[in-house]
PDB file of N, CA and C in Angstrom:
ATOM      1  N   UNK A   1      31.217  25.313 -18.276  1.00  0.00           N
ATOM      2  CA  UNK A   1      31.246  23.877 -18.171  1.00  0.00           C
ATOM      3  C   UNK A   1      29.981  23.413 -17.476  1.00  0.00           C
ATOM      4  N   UNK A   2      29.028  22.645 -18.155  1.00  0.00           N
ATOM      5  CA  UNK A   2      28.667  21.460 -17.329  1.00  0.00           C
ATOM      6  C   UNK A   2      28.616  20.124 -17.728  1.00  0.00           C
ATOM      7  N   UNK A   3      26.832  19.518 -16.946  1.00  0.00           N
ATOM      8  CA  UNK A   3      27.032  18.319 -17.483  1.00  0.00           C
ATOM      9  C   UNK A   3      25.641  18.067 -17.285  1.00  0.00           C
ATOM     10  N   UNK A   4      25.029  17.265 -17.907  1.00  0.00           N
ATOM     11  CA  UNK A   4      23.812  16.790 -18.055  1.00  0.00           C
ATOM     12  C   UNK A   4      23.054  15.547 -18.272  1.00  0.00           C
ATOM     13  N   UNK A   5      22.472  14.734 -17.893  1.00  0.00           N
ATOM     14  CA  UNK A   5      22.366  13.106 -17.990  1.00  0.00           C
ATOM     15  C   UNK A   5      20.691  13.006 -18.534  1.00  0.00           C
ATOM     16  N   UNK A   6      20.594  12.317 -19.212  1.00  0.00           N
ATOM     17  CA  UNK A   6      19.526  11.920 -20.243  1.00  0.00           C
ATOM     18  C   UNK A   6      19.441  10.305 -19.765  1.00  0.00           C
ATOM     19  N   UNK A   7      17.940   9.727 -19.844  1.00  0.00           N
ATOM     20  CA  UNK A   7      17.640   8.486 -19.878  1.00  0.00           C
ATOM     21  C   UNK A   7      17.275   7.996 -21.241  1.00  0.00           C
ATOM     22  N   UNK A   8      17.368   6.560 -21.834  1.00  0.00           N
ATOM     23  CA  UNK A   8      16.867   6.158 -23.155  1.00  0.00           C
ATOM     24  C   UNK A   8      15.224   6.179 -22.995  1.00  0.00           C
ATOM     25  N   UNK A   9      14.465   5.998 -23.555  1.00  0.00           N
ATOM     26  CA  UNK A   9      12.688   5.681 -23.612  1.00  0.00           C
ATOM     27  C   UNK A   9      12.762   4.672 -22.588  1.00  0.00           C
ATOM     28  N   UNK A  10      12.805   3.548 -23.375  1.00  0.00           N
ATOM     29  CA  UNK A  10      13.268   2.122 -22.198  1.00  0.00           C
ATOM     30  C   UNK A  10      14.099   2.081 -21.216  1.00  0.00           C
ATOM     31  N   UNK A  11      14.876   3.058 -20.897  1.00  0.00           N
ATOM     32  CA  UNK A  11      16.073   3.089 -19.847  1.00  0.00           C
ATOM     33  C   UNK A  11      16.814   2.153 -19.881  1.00  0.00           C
ATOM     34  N   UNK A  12      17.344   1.718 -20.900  1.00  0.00           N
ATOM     35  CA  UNK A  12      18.718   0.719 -20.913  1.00  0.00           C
ATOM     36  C   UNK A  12      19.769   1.603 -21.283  1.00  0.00           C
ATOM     37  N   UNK A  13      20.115   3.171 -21.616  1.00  0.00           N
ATOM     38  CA  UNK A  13      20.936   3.579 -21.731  1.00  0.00           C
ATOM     39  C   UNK A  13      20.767   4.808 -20.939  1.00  0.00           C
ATOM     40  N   UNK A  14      21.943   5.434 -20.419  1.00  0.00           N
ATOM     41  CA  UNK A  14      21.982   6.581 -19.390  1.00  0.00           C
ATOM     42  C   UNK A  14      23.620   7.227 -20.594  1.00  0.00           C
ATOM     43  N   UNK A  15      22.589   8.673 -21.002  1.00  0.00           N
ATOM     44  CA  UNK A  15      23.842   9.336 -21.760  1.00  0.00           C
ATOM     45  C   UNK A  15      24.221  10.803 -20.695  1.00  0.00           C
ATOM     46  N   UNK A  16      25.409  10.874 -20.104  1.00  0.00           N
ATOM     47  CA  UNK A  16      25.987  11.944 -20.038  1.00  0.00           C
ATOM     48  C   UNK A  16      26.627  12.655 -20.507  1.00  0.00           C
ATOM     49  N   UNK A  17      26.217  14.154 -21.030  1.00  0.00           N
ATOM     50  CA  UNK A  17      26.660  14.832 -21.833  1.00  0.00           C
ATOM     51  C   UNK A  17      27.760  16.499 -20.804  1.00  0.00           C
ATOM     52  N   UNK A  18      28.906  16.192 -21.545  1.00  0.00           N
ATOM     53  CA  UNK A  18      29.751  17.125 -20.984  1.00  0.00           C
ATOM     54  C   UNK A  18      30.048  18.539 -21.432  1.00  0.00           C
ATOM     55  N   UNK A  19      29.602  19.188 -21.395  1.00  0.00           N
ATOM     56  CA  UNK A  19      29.822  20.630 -22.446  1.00  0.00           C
ATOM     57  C   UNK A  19      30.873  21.519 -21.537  1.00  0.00           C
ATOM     58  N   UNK A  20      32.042  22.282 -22.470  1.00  0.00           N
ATOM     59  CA  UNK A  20      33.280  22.641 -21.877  1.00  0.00           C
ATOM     60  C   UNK A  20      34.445  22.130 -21.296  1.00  0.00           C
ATOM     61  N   UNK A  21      34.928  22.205 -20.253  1.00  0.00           N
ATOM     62  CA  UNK A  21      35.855  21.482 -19.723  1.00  0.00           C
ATOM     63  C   UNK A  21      35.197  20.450 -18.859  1.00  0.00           C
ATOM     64  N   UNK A  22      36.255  19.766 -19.324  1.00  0.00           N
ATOM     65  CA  UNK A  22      36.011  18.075 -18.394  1.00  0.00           C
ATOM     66  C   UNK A  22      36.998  17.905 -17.430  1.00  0.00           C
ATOM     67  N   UNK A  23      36.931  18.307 -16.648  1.00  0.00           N
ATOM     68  CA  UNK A  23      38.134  18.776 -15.679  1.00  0.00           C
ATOM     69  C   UNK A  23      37.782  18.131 -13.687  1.00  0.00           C
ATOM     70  N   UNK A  24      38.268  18.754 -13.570  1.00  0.00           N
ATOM     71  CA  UNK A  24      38.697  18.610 -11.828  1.00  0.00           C
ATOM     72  C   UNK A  24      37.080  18.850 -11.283  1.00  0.00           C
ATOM     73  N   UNK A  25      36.802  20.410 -11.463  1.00  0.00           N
ATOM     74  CA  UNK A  25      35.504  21.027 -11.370  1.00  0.00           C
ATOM     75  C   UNK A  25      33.808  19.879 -11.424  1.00  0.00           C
ATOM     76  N   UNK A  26      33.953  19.195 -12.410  1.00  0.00           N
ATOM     77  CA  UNK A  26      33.210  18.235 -12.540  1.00  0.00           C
ATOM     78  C   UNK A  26      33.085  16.646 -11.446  1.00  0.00           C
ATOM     79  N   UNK A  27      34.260  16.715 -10.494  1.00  0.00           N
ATOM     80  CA  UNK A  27      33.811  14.971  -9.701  1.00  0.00           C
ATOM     81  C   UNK A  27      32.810  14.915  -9.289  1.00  0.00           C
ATOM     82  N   UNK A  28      32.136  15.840  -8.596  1.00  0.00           N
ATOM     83  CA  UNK A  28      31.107  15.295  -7.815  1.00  0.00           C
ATOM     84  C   UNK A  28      30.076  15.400  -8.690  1.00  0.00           C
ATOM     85  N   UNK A  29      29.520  16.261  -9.266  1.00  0.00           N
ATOM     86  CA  UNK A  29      28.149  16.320 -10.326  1.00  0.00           C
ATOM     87  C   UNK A  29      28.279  14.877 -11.301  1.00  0.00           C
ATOM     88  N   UNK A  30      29.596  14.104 -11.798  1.00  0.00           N
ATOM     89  CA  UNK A  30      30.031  13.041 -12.313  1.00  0.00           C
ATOM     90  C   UNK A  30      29.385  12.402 -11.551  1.00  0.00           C
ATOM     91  N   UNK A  31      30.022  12.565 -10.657  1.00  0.00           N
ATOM     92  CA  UNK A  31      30.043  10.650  -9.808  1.00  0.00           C
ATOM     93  C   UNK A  31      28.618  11.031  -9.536  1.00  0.00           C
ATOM     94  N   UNK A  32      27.745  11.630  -9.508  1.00  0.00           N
ATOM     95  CA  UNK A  32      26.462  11.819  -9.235  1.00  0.00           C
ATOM     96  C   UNK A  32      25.110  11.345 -10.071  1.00  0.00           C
ATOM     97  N   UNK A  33      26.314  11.303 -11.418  1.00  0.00           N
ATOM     98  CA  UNK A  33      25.129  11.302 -12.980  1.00  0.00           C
ATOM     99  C   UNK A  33      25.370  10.136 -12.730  1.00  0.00           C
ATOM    100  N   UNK A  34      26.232   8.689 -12.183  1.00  0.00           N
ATOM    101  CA  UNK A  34      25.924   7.569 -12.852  1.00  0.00           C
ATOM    102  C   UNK A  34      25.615   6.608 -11.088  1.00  0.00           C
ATOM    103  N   UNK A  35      25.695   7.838 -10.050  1.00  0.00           N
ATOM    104  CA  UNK A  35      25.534   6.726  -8.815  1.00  0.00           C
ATOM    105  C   UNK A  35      23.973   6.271  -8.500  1.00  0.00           C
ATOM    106  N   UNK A  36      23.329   6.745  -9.005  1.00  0.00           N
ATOM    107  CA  UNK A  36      21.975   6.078  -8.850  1.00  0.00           C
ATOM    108  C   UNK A  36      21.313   5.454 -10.476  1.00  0.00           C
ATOM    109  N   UNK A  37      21.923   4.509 -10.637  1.00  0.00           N
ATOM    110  CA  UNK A  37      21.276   3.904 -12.248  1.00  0.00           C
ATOM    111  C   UNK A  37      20.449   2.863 -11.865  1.00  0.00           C
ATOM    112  N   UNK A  38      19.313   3.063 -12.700  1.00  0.00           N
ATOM    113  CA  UNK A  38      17.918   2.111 -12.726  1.00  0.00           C
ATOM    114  C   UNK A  38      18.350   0.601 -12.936  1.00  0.00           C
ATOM    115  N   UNK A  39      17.869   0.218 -12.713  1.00  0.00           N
ATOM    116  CA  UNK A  39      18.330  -1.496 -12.610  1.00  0.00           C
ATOM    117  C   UNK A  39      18.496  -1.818 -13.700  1.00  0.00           C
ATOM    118  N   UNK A  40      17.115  -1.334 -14.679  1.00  0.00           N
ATOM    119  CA  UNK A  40      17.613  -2.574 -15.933  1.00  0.00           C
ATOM    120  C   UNK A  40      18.462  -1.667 -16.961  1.00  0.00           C
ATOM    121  N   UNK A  41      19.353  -0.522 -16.612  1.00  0.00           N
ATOM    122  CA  UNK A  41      20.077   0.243 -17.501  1.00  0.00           C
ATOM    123  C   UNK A  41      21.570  -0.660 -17.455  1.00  0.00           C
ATOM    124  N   UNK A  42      21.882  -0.489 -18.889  1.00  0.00           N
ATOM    125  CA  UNK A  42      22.539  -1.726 -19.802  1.00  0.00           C
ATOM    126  C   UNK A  42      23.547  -1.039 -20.212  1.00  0.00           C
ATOM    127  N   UNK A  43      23.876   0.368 -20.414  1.00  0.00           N
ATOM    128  CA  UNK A  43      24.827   0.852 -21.134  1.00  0.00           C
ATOM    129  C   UNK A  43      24.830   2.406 -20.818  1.00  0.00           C
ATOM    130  N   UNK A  44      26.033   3.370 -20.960  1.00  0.00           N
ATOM    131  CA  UNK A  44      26.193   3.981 -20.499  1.00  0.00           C
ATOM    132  C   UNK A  44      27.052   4.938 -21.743  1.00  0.00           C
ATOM    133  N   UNK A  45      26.159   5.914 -21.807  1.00  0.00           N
ATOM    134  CA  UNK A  45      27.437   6.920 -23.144  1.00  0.00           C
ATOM    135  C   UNK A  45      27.495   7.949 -22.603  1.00  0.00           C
ATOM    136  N   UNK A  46      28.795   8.399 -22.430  1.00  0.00           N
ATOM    137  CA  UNK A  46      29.729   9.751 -22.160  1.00  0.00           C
ATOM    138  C   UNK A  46      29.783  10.586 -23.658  1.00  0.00           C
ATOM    139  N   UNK A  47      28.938  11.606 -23.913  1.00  0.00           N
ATOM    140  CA  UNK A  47      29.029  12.180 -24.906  1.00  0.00           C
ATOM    141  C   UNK A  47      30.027  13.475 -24.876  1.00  0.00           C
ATOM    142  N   UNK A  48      31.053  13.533 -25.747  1.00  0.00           N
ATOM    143  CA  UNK A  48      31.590  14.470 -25.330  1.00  0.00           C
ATOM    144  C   UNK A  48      31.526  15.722 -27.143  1.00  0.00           C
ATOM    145  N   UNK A  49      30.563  15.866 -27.068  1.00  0.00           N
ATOM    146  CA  UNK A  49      30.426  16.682 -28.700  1.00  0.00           C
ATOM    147  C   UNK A  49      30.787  17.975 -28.073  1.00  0.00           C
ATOM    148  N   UNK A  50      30.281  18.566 -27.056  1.00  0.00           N
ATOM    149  CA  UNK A  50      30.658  19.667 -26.822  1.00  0.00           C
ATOM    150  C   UNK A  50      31.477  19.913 -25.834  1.00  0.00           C
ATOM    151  N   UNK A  51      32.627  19.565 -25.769  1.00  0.00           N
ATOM    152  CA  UNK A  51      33.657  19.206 -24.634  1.00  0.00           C
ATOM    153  C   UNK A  51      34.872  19.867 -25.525  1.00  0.00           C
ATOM    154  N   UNK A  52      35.390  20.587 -24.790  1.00  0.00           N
ATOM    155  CA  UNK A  52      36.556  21.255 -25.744  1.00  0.00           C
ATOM    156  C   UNK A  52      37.875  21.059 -24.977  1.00  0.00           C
ATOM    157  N   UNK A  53      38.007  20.424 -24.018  1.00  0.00           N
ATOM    158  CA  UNK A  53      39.100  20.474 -23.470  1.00  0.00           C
ATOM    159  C   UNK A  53      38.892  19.328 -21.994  1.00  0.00           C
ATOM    160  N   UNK A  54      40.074  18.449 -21.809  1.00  0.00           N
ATOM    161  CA  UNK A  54      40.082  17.127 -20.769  1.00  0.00           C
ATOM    162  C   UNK A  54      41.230  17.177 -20.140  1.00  0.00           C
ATOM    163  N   UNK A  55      41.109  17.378 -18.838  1.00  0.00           N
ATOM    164  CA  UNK A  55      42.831  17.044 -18.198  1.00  0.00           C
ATOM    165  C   UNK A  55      42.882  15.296 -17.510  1.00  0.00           C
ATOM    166  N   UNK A  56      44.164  15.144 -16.669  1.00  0.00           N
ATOM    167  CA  UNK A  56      44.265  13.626 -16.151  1.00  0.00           C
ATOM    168  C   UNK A  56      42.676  14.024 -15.141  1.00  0.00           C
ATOM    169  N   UNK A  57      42.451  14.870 -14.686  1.00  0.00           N
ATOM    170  CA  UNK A  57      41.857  14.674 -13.723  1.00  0.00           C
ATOM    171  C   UNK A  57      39.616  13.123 -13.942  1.00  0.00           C
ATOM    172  N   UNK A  58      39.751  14.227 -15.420  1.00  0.00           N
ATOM    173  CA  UNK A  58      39.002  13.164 -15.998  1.00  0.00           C
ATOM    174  C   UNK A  58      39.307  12.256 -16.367  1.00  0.00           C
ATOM    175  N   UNK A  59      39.914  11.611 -16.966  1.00  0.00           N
ATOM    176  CA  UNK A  59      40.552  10.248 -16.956  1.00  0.00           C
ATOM    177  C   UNK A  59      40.146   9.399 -15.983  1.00  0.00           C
ATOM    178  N   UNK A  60      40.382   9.920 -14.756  1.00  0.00           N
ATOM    179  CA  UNK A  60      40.659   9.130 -13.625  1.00  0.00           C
ATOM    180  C   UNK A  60      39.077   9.028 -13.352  1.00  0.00           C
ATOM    181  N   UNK A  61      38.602  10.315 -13.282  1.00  0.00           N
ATOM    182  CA  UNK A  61      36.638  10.316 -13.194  1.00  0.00           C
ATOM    183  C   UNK A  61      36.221   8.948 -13.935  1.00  0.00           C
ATOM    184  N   UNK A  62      36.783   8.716 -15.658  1.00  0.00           N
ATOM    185  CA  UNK A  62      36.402   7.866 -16.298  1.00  0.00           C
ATOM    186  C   UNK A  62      36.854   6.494 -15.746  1.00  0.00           C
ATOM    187  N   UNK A  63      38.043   6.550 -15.817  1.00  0.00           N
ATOM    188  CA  UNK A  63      38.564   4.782 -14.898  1.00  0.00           C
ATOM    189  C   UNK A  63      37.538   4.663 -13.264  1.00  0.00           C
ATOM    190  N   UNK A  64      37.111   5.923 -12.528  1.00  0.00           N
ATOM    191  CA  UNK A  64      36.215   5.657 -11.128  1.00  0.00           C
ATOM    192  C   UNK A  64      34.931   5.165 -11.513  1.00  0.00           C
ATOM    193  N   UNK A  65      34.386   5.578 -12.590  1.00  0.00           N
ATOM    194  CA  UNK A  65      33.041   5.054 -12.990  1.00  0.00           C
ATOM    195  C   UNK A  65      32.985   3.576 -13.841  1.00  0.00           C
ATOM    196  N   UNK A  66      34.037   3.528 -14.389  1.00  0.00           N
ATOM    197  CA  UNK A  66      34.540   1.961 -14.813  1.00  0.00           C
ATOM    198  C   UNK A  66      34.227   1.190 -13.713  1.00  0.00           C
ATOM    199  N   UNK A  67      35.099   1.394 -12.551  1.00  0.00           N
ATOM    200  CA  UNK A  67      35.358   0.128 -11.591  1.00  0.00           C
ATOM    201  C   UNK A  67      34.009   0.288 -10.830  1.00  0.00           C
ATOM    202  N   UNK A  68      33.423   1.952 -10.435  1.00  0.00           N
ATOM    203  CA  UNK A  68      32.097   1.935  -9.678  1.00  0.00           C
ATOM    204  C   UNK A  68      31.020   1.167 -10.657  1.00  0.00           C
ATOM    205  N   UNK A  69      31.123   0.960 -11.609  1.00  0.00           N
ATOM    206  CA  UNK A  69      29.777   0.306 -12.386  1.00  0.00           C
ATOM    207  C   UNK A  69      29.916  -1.357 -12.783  1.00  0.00           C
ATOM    208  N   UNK A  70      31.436  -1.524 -12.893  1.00  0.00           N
ATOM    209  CA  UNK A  70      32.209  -3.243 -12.729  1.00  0.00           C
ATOM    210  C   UNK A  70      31.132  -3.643 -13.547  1.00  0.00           C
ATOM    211  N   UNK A  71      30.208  -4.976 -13.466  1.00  0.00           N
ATOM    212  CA  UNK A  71      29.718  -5.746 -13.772  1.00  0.00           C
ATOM    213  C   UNK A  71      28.086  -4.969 -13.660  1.00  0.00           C
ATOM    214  N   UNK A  72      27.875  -4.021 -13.528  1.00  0.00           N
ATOM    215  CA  UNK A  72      26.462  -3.484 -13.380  1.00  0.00           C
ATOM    216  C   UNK A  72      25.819  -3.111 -14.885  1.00  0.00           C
ATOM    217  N   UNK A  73      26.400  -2.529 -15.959  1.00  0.00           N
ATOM    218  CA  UNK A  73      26.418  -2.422 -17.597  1.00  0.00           C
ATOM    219  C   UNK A  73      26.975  -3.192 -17.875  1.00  0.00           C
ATOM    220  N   UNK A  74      26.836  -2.801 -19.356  1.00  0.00           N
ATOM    221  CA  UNK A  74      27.034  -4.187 -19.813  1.00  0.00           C
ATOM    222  C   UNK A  74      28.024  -3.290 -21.131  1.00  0.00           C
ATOM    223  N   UNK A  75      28.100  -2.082 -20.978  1.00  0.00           N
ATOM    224  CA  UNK A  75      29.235  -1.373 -21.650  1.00  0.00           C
ATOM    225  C   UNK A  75      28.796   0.421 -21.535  1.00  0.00           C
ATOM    226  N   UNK A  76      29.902   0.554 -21.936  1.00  0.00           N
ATOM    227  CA  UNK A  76      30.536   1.856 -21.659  1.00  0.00           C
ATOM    228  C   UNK A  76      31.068   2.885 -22.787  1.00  0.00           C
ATOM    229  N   UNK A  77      30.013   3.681 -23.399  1.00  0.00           N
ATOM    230  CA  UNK A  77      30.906   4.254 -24.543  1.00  0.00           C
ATOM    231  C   UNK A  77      31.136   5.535 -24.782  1.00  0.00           C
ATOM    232  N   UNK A  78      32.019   6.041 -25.078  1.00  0.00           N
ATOM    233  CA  UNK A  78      32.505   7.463 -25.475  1.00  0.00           C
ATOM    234  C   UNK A  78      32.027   7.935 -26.748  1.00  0.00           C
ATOM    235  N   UNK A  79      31.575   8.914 -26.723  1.00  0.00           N
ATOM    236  CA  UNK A  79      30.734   9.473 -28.254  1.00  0.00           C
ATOM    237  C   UNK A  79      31.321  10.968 -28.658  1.00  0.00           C
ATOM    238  N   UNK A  80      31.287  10.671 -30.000  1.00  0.00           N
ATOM    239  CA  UNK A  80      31.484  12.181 -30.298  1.00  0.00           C
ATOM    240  C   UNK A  80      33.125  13.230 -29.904  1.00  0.00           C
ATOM    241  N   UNK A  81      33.749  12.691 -29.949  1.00  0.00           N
ATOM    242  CA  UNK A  81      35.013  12.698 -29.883  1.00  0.00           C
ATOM    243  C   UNK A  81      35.890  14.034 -30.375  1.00  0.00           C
ATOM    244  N   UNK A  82      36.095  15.386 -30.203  1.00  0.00           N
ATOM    245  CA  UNK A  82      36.826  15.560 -30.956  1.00  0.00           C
ATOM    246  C   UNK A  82      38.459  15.403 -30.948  1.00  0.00           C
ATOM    247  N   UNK A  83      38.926  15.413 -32.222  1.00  0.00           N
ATOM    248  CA  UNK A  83      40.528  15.002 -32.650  1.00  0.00           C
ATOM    249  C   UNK A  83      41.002  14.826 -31.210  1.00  0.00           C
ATOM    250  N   UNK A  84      41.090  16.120 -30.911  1.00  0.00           N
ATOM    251  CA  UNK A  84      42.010  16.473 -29.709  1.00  0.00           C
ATOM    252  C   UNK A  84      42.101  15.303 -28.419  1.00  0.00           C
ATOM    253  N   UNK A  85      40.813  15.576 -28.166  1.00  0.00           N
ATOM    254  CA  UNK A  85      40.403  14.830 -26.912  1.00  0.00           C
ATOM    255  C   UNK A  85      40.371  13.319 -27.170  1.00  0.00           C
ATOM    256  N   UNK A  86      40.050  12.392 -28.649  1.00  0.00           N
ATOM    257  CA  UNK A  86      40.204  11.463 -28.733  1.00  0.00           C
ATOM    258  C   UNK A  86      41.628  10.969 -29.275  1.00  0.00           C
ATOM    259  N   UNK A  87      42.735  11.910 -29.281  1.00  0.00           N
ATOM    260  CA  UNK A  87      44.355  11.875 -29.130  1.00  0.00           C
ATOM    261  C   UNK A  87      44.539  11.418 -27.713  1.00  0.00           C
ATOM    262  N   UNK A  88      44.450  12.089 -26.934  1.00  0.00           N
ATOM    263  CA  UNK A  88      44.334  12.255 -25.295  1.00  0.00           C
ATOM    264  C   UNK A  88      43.796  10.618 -24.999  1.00  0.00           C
ATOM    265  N   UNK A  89      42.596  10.275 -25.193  1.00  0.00           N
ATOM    266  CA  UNK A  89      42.465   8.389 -24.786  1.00  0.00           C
ATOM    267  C   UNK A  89      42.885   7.762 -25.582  1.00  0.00           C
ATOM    268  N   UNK A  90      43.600   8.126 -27.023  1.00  0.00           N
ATOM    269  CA  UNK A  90      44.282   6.907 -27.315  1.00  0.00           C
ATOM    270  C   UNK A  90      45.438   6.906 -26.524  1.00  0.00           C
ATOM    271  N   UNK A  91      46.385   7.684 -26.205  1.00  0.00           N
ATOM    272  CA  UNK A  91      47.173   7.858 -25.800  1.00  0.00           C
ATOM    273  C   UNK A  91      47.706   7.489 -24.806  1.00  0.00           C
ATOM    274  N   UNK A  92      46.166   7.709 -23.682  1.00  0.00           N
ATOM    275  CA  UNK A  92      46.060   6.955 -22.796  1.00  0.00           C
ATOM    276  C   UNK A  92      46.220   5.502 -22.607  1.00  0.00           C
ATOM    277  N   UNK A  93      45.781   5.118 -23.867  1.00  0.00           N
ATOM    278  CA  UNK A  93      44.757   3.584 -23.819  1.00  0.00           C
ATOM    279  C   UNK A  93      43.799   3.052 -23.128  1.00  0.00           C
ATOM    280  N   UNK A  94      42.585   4.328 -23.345  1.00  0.00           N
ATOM    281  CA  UNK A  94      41.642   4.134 -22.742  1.00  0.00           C
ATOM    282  C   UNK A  94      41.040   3.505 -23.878  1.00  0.00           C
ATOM    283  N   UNK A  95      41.377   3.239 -24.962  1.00  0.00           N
ATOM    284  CA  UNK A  95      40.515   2.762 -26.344  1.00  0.00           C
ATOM    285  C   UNK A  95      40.940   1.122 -26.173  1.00  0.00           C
ATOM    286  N   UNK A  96      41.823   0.712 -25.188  1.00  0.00           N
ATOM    287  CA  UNK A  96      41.356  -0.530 -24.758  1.00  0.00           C
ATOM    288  C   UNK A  96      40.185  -1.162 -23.632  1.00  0.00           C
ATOM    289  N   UNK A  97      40.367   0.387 -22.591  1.00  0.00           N
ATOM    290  CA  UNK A  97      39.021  -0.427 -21.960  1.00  0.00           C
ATOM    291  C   UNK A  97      37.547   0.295 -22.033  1.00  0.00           C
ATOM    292  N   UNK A  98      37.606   1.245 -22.743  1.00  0.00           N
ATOM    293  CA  UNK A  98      36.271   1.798 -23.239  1.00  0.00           C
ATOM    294  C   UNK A  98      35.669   1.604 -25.059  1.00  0.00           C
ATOM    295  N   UNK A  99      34.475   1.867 -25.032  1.00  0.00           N
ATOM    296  CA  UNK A  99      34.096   1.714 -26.497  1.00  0.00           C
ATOM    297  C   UNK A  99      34.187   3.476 -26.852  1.00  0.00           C
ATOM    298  N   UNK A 100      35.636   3.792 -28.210  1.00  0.00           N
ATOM    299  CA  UNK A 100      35.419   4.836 -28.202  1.00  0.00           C
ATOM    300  C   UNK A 100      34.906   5.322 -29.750  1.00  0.00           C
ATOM    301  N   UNK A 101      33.900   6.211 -29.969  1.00  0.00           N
ATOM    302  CA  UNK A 101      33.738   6.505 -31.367  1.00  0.00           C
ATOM    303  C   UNK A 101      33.146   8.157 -31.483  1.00  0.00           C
TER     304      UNK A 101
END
């Protein structure tokens, strides 16, 4: 498992990419990829292509970076989805407060 954070050219987007489990193991390196964002960054994608597996514990990572970023982006999106894991946020209804595809 890790995780890895990419800037856009222009820096209006900050993509974190999760490979393996998205789990417990991951809060602090998380809350790390999005606590220092450049001012004029606008949007924020959680890529999860190589993510094979999510417990509640991420969830909750995802709802902490929701409320830590509030009004600072201007959206929030989930990428790359597989079945499994995008069962898991509908389920949730995280596909009401995130952009998921």
């Amino acid at each position: 498992m890790s995780l890895s954070t990419s800037a856009s050219l222009d820096g209006k987007t900050l993509t974190i990419q999760i490979r393996g489990k998205f789990d417990f193991n991951l809060v602090q390196s998380f809350r790390q990829a999005y606590a220092e964002l450049s001012a004029n960054t606008e949007k924020v994608v959680i890529d999860l292509r190589e993510t094979d597996y999510m417990d509640s514990s991420a969830l909750g990572m995802l709802l902490n970076m929701k409320k830590t970023l509030g009004d600072t982006v201007s959206s929030i999106h989930i990428t790359n989805c597989r079945p499994q894991l995008k069962k898991i946020l509908q389920i949730s209804r995280f596909d009401k407060k995130f952009d998921i595809d």
